[in-house]
Protein backbone atom coordinates (compact mmCIF):
# COMPACT_ATOMS: atom_id res chain seq x y z
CA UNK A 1 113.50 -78.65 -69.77
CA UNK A 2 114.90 -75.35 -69.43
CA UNK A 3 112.62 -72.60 -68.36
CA UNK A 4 112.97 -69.27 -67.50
CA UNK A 5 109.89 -66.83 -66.64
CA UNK A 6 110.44 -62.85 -66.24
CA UNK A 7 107.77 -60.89 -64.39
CA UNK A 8 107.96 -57.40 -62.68
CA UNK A 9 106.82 -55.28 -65.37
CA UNK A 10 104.47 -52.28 -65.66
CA UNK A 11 103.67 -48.89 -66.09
CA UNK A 12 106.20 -46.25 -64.10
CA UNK A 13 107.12 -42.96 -64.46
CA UNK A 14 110.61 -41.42 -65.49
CA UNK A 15 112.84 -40.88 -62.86
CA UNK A 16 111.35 -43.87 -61.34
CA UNK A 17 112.42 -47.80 -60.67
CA UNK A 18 110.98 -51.25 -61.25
CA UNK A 19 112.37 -55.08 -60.18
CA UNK A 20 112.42 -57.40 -62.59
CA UNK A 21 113.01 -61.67 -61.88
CA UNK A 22 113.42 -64.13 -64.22
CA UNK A 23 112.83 -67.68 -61.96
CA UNK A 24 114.87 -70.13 -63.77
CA UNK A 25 114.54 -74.16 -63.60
CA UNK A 26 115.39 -76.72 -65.68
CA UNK A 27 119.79 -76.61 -65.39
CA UNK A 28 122.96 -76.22 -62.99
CA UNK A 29 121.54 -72.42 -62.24
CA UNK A 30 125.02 -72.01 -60.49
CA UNK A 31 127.15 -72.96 -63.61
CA UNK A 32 125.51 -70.71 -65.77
CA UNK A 33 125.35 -67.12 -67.64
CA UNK A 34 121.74 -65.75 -67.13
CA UNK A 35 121.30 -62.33 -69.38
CA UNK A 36 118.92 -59.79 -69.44
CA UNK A 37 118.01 -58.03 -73.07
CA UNK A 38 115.03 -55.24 -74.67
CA UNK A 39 113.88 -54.66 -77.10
CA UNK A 40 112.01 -51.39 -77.94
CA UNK A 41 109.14 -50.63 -80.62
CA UNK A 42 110.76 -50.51 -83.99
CA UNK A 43 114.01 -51.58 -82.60
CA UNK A 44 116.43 -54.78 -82.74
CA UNK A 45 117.05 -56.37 -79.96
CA UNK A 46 120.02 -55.56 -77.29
CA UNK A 47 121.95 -56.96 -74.72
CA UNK A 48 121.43 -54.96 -70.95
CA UNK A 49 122.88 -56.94 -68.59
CA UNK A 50 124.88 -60.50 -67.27
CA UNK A 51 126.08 -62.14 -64.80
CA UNK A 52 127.79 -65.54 -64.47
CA UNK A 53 126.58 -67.23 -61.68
CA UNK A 54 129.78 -69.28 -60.83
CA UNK A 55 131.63 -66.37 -59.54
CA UNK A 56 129.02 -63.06 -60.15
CA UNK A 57 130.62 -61.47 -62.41
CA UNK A 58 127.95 -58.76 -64.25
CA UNK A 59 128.40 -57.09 -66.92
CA UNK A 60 126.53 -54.04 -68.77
CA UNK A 61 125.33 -52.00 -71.54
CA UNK A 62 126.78 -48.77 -71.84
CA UNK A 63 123.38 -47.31 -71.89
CA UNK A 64 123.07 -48.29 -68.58
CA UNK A 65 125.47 -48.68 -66.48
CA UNK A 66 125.15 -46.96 -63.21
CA UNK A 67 121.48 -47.58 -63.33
CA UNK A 68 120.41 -51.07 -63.89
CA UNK A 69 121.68 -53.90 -61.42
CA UNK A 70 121.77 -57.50 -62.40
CA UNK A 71 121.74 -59.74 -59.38
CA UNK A 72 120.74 -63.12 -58.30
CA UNK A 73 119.13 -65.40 -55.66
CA UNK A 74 120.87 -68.83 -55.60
CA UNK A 75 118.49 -70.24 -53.12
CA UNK A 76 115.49 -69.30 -55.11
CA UNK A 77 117.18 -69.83 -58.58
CA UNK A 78 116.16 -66.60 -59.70
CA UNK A 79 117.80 -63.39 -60.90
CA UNK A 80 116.83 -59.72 -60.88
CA UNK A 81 116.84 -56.45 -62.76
CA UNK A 82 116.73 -53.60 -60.68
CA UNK A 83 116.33 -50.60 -62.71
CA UNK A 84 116.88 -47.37 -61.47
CA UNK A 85 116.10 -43.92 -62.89
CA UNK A 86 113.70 -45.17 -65.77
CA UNK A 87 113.92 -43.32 -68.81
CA UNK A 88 111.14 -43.48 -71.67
CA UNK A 89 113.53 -45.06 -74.17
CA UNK A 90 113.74 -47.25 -71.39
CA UNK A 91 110.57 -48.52 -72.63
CA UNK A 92 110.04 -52.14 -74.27
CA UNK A 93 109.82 -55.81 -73.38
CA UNK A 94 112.63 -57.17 -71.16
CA UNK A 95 113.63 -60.57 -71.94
CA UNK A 96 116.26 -63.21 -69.70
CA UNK A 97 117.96 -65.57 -71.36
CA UNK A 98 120.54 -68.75 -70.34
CA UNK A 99 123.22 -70.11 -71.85
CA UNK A 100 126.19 -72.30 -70.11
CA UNK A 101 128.58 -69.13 -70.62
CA UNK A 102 128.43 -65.71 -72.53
CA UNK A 103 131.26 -63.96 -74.82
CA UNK A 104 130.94 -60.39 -74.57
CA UNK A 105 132.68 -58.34 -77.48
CA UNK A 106 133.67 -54.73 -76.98
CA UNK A 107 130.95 -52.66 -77.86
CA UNK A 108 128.71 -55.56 -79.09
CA UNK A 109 124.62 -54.63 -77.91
CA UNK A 110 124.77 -58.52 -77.55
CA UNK A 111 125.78 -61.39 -75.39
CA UNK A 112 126.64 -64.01 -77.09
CA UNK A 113 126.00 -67.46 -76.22
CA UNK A 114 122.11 -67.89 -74.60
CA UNK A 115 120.43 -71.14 -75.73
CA UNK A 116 117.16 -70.69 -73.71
CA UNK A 117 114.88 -67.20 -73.73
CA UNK A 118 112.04 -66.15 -71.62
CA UNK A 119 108.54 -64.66 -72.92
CA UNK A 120 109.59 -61.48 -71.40
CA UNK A 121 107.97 -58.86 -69.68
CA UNK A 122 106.80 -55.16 -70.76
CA UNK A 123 108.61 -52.07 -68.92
CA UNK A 124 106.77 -48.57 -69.93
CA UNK A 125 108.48 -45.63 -68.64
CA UNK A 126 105.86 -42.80 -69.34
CA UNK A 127 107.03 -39.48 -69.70
């Protein structure tokens, strides 16, 4: 059974940074695409970040690029978040998902292909 569990979330500040991890189990972690995705109050929700684990590859949003970081752990089966210079719209709940690849369409707030989701994790970037 596939299972993926975020954590890292809270209450910080604009300007300011937060880890998330999403410990996966449950499939060939090395094999796969693990992605991270919001989604805001009101809002639908949007792709953030990827990578595919069998050669690292990461890919972004446009909204932020050059300050969120996917990465990953092999060893501990677990990828991460980092977020850097938080924003308020920043704010919502941060989800991972897995799938055994992604597509990624130009300008697409999506990527496509996750089969398995997490119960995400709430990010609140306070003003």
């Amino acid at each position: 059974e596939v299972q993926l569990v975020e954590s890292g979330g809270g209450l910080v500040q604009a300007g300011g940074s937060l880890r998330l991890s999403c410990a996966a189990s449950g499939f060939q972690f090395d094999s796969y695409a693990i992605a991270w995705f919001r989604q805001a109050p009101g809002k639908e929700r949007e792709g953030v970040g990827c990578v595919t684990m069998h050669d690292g590859s990461t890919y972004y949003a446009d909204s932020v690029k050059g300050r969120f970081t996917v990465s990953s752990d092999n060893a501990k089966n677990t990828v991460y978040l980092q977020m850097n210079s938080l924003k308020p719209e920043d704010t919502a709940v941060y989800y991972c998902a897995a799938g055994p690849g992604v597509v990624i369409l130009p300008r697409a707030p999506w990527f496509y292909g996750m089969d398995d989701w997490g119960t995400g994790t709430l990010v609140t970037v306070s003003s």
